[in-house]
PDB file of N, CA and C in Angstrom:
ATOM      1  N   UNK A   1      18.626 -18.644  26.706  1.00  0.00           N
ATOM      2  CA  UNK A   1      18.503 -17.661  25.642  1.00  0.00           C
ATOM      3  C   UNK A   1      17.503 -18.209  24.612  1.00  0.00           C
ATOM      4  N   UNK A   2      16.350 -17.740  25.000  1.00  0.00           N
ATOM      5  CA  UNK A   2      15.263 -17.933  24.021  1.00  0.00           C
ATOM      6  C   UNK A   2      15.040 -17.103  22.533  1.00  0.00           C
ATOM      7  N   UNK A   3      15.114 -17.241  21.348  1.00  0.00           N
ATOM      8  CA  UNK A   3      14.566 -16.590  20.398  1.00  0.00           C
ATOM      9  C   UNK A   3      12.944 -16.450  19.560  1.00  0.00           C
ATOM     10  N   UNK A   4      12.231 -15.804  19.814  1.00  0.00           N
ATOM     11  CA  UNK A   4      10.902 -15.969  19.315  1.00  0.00           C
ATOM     12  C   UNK A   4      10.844 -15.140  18.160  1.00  0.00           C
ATOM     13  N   UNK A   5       9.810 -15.798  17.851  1.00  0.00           N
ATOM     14  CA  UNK A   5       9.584 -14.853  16.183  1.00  0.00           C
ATOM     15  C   UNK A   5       8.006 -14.523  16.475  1.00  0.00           C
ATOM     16  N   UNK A   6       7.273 -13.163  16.169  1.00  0.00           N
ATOM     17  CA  UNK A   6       5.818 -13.062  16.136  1.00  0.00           C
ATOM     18  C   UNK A   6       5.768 -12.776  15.144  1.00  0.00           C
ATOM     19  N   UNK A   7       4.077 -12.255  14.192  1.00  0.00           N
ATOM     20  CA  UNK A   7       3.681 -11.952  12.743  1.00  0.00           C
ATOM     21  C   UNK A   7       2.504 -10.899  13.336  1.00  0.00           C
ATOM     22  N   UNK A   8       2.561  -9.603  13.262  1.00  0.00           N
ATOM     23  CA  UNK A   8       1.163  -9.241  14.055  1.00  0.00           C
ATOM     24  C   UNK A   8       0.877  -7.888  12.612  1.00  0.00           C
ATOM     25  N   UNK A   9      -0.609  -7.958  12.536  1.00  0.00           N
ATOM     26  CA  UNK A   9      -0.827  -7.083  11.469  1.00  0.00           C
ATOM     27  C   UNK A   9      -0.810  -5.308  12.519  1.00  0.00           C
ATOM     28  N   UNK A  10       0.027  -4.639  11.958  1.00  0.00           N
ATOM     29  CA  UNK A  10       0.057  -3.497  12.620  1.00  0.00           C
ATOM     30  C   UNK A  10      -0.680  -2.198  12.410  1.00  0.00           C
ATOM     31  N   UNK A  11      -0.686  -2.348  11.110  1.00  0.00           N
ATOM     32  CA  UNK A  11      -0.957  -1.114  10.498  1.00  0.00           C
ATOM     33  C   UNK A  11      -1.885  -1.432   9.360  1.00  0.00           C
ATOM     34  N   UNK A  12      -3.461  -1.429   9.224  1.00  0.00           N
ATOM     35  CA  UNK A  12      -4.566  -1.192   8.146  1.00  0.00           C
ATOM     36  C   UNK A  12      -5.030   0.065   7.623  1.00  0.00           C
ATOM     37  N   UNK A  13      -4.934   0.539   6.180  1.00  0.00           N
ATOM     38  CA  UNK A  13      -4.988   1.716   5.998  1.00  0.00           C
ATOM     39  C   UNK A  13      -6.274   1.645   4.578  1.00  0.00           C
ATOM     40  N   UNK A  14      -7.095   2.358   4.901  1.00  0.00           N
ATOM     41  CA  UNK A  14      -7.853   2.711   3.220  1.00  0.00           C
ATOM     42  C   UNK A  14      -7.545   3.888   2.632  1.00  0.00           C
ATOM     43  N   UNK A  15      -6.631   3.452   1.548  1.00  0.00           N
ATOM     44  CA  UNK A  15      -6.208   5.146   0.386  1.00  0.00           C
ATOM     45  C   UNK A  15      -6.799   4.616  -0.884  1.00  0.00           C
ATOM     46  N   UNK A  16      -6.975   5.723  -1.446  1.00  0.00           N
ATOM     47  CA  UNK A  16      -7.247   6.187  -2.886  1.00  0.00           C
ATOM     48  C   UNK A  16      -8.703   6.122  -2.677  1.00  0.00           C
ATOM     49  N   UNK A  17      -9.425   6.850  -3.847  1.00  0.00           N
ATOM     50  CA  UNK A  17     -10.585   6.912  -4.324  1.00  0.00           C
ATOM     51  C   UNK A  17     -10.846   5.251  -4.534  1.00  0.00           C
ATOM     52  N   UNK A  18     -10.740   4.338  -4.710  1.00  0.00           N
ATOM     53  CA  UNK A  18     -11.193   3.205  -4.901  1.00  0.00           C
ATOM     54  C   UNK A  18     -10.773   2.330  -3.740  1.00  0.00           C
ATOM     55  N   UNK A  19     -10.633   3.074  -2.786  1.00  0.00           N
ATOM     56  CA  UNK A  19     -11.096   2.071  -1.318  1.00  0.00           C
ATOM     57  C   UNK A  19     -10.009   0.495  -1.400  1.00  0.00           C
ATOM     58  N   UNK A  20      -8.501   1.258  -1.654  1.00  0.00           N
ATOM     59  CA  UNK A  20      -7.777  -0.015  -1.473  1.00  0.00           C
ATOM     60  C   UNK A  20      -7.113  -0.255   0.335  1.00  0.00           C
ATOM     61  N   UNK A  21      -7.561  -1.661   0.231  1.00  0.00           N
ATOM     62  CA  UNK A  21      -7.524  -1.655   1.569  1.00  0.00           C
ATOM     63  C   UNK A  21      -5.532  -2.159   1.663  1.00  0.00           C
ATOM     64  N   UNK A  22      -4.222  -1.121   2.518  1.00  0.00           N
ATOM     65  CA  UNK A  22      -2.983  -1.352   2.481  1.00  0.00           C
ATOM     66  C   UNK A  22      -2.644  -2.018   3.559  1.00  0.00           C
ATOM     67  N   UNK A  23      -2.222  -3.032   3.701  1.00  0.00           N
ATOM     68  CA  UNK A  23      -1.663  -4.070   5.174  1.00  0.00           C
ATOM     69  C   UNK A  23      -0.350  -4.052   5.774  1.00  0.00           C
ATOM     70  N   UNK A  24       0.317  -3.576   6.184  1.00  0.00           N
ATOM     71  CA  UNK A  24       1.310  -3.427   7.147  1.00  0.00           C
ATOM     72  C   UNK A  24       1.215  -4.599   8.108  1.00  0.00           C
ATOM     73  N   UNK A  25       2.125  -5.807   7.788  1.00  0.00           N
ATOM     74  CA  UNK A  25       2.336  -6.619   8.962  1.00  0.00           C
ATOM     75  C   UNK A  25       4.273  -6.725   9.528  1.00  0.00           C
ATOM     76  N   UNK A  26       4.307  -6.290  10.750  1.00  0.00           N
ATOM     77  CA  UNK A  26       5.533  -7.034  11.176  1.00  0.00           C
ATOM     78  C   UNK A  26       5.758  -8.252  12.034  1.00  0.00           C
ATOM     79  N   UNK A  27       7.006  -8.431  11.662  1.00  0.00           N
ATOM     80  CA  UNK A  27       7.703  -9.592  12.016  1.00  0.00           C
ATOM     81  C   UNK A  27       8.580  -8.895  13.090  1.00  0.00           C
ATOM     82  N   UNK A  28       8.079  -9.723  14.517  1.00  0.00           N
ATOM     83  CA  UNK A  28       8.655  -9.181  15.421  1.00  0.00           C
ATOM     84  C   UNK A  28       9.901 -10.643  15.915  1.00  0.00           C
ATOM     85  N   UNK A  29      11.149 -10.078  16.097  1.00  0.00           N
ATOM     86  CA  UNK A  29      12.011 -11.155  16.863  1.00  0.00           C
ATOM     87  C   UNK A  29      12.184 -10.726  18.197  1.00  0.00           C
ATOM     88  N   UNK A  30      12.290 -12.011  18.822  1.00  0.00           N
ATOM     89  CA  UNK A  30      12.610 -11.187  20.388  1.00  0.00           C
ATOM     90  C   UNK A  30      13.750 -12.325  20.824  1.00  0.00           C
ATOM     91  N   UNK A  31      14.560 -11.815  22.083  1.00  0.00           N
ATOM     92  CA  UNK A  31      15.441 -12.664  22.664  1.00  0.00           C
ATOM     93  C   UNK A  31      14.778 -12.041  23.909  1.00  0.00           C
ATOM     94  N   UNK A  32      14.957 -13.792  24.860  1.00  0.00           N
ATOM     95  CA  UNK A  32      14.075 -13.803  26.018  1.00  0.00           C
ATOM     96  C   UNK A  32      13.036 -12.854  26.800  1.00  0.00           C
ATOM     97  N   UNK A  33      12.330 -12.429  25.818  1.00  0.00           N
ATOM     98  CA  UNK A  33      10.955 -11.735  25.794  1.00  0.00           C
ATOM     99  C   UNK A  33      11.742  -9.904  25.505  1.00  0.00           C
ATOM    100  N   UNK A  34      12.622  -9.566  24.912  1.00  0.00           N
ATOM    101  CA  UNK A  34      12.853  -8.245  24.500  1.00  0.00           C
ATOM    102  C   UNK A  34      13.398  -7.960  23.286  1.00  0.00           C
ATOM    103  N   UNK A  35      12.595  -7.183  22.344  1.00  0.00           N
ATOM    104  CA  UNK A  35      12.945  -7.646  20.928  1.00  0.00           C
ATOM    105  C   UNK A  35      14.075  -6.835  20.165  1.00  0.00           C
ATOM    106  N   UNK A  36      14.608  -7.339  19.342  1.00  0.00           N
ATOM    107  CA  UNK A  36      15.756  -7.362  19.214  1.00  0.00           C
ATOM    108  C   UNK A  36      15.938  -6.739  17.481  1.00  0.00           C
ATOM    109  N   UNK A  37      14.850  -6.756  16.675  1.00  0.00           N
ATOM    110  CA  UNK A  37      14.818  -6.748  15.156  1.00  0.00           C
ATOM    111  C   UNK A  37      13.030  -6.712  15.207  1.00  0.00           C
ATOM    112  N   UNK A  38      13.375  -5.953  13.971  1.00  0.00           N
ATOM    113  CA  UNK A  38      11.332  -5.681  13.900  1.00  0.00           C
ATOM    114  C   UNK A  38      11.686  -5.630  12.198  1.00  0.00           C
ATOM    115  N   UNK A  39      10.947  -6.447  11.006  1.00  0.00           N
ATOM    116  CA  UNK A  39      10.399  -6.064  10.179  1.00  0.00           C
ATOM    117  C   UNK A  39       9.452  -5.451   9.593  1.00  0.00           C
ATOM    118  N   UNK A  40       9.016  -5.330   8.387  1.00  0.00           N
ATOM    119  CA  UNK A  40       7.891  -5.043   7.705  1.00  0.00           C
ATOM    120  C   UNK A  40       7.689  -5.509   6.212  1.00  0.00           C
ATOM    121  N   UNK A  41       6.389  -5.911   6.127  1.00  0.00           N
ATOM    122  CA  UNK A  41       5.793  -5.797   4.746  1.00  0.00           C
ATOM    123  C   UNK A  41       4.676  -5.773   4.493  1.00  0.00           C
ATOM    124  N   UNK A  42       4.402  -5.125   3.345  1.00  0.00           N
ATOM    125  CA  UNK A  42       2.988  -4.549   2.975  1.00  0.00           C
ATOM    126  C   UNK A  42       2.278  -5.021   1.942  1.00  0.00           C
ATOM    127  N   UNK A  43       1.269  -5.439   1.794  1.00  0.00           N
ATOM    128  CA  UNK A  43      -0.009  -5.540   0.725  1.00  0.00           C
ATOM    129  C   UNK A  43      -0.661  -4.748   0.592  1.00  0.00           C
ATOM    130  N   UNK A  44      -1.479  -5.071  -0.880  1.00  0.00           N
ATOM    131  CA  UNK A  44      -2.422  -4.204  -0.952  1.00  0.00           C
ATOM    132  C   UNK A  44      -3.989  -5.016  -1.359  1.00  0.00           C
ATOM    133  N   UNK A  45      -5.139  -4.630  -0.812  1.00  0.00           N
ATOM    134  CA  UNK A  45      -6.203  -5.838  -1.338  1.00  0.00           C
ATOM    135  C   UNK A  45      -7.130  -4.718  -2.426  1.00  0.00           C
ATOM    136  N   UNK A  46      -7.024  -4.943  -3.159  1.00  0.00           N
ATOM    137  CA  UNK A  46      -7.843  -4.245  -4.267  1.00  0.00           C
ATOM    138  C   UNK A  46      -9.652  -4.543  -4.154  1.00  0.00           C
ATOM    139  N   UNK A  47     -10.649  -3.665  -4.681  1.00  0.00           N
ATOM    140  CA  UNK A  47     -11.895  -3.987  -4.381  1.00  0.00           C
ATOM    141  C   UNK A  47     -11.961  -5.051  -5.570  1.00  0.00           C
ATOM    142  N   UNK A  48     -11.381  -5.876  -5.938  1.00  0.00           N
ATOM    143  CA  UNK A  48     -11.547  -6.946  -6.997  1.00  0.00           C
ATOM    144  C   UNK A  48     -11.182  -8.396  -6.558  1.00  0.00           C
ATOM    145  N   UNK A  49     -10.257  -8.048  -5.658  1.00  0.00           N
ATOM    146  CA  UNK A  49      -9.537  -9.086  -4.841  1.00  0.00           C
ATOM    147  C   UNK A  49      -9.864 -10.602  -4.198  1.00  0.00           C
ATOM    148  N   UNK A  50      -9.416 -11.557  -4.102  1.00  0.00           N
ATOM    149  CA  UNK A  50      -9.959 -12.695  -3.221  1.00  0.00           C
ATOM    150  C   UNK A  50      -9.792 -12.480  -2.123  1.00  0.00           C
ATOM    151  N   UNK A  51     -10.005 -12.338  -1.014  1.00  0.00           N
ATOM    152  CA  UNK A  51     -10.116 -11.749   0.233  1.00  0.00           C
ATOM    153  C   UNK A  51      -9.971 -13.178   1.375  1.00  0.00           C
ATOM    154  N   UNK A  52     -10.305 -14.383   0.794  1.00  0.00           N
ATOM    155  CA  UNK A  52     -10.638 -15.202   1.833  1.00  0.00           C
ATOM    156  C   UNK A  52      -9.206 -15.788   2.233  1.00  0.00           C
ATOM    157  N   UNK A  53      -8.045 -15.177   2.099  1.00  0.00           N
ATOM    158  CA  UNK A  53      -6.879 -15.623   2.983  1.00  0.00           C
ATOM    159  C   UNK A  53      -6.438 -14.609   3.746  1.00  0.00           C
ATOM    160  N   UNK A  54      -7.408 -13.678   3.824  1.00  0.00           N
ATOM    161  CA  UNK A  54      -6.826 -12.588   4.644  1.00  0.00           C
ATOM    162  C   UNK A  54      -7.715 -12.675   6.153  1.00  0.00           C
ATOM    163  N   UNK A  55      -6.944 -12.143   7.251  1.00  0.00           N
ATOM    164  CA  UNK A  55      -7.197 -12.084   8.371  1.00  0.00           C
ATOM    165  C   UNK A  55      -8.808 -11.463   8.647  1.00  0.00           C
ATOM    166  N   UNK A  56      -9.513 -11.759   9.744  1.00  0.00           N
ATOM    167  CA  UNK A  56     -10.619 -11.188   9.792  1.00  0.00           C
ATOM    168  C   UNK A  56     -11.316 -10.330   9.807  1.00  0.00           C
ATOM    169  N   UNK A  57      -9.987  -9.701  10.436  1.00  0.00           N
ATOM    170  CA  UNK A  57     -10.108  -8.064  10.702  1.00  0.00           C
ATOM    171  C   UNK A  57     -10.071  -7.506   9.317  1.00  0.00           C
ATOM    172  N   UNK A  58      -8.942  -7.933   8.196  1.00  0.00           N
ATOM    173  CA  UNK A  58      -8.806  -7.340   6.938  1.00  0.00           C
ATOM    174  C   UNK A  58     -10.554  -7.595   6.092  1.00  0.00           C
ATOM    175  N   UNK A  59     -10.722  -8.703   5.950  1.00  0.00           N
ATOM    176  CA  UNK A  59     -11.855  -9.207   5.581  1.00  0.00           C
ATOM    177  C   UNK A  59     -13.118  -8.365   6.156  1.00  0.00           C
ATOM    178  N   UNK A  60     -13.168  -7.994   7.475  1.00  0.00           N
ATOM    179  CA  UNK A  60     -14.135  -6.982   7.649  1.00  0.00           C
ATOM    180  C   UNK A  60     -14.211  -5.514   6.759  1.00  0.00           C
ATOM    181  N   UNK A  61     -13.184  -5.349   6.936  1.00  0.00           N
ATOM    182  CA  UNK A  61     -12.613  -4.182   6.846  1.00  0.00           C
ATOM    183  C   UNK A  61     -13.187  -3.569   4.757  1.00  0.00           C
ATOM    184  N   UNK A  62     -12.660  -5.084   4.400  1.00  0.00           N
ATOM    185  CA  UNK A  62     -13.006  -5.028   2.784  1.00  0.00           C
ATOM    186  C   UNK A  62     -14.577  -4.959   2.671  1.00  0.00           C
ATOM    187  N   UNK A  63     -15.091  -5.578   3.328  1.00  0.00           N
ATOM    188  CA  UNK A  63     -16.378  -5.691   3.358  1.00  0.00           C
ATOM    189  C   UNK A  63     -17.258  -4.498   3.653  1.00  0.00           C
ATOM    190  N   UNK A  64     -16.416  -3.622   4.301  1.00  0.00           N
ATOM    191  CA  UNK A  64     -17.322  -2.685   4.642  1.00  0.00           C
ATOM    192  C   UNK A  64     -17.147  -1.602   3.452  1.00  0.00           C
ATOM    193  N   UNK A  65     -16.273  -1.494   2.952  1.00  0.00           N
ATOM    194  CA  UNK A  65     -15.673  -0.287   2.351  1.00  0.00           C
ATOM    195  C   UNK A  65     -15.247  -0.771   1.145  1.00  0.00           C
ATOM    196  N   UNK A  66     -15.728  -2.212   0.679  1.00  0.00           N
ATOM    197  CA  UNK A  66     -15.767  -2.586  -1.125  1.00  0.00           C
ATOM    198  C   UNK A  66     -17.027  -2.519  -1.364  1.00  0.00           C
ATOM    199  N   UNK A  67     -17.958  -1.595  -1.371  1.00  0.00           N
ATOM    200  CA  UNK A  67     -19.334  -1.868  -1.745  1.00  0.00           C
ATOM    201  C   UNK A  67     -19.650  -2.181  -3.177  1.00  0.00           C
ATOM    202  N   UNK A  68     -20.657  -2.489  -3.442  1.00  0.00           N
ATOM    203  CA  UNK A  68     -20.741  -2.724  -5.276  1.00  0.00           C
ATOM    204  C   UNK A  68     -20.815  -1.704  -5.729  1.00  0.00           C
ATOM    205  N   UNK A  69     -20.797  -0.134  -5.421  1.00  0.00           N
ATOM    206  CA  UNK A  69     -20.490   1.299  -6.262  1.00  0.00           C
ATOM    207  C   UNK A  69     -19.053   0.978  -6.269  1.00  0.00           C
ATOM    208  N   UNK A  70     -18.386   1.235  -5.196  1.00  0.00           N
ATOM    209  CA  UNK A  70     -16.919   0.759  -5.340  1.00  0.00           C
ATOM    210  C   UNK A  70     -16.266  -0.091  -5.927  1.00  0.00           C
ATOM    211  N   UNK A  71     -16.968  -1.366  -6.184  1.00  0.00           N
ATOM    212  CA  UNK A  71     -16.305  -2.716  -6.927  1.00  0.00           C
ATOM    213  C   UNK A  71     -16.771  -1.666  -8.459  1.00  0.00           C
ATOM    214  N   UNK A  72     -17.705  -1.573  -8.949  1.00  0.00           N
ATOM    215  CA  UNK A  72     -18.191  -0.732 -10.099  1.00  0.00           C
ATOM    216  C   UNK A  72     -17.272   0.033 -10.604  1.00  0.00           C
ATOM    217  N   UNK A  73     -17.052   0.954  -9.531  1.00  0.00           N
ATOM    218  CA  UNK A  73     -16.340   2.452  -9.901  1.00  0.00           C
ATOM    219  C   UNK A  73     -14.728   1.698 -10.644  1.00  0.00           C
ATOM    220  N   UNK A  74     -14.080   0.579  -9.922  1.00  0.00           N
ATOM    221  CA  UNK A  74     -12.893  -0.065  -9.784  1.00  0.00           C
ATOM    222  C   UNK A  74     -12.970  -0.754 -11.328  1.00  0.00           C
ATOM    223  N   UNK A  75     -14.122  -1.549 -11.166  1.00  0.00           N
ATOM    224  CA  UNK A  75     -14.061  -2.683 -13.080  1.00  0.00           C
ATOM    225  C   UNK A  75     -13.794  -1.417 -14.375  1.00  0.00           C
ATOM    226  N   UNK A  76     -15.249   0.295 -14.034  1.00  0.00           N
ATOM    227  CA  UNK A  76     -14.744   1.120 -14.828  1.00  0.00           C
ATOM    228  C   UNK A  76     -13.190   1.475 -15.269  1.00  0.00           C
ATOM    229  N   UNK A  77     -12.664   2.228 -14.160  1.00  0.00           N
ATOM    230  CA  UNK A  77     -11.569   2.166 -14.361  1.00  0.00           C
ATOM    231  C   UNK A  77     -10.758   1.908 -14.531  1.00  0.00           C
ATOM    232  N   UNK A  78     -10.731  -0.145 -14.219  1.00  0.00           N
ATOM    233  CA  UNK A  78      -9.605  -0.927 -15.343  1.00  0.00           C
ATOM    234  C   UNK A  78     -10.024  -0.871 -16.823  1.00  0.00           C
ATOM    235  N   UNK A  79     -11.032  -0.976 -17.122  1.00  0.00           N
ATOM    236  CA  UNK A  79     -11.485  -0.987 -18.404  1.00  0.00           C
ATOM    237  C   UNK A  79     -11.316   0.021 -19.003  1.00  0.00           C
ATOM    238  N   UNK A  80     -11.154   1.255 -19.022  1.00  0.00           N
ATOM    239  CA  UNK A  80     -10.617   2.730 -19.328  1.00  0.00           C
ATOM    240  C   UNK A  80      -9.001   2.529 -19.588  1.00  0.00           C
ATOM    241  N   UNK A  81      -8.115   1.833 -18.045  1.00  0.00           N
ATOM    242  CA  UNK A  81      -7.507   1.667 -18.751  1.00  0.00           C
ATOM    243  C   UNK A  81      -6.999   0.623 -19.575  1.00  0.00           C
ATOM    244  N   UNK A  82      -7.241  -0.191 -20.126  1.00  0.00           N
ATOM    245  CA  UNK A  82      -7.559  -1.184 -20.978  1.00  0.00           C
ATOM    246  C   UNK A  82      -7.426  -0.636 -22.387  1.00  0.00           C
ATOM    247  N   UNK A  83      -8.302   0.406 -22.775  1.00  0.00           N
ATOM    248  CA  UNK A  83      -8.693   0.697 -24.165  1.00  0.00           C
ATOM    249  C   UNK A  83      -7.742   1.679 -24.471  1.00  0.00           C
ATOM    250  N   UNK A  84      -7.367   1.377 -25.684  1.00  0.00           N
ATOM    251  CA  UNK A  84      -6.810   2.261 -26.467  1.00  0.00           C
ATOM    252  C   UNK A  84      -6.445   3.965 -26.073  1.00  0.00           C
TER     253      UNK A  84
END
């Protein structure tokens, strides 16, 4: 009776007008290769974000779709809300 644990990113999503990239990874358990319990949890990488601990695929993914209009559009709108 074997128990394994996997981590596999399942689900990458881009919502909102400011191109946030949402991460869905589960945690898969299995007993002798048939799994038994499945988690989840989610991030979110903002176009402001440090990016370099994220998977490659995520890291592409930011890269394509944080452009500097987008990083722009993103600094505006913290700063909006910021002020008074």
């Amino acid at each position: 009776m074997a128990l394994t644990e996997e981590t596999v990113e399942d689900k990458i999503e881009i919502v909102s007008e400011h191109k946030f990239v949402q991460v869905r990874t589960a945690t898969v358990i299995k007993k002798d290769g048939t799994e038994i319990s499945r988690g989840y949890h989610r991030h979110v990488v903002a176009p402001d974000a440090d990016i370099s601990g994220e998977s490659a695929e995520v890291q592409a993914i930011c890269n394509a779709v944080h452009t500097d209009a987008v990083k722009a559009a993103y600094a505006a709108h913290l700063a909006e809300q910021e002020t008074p």
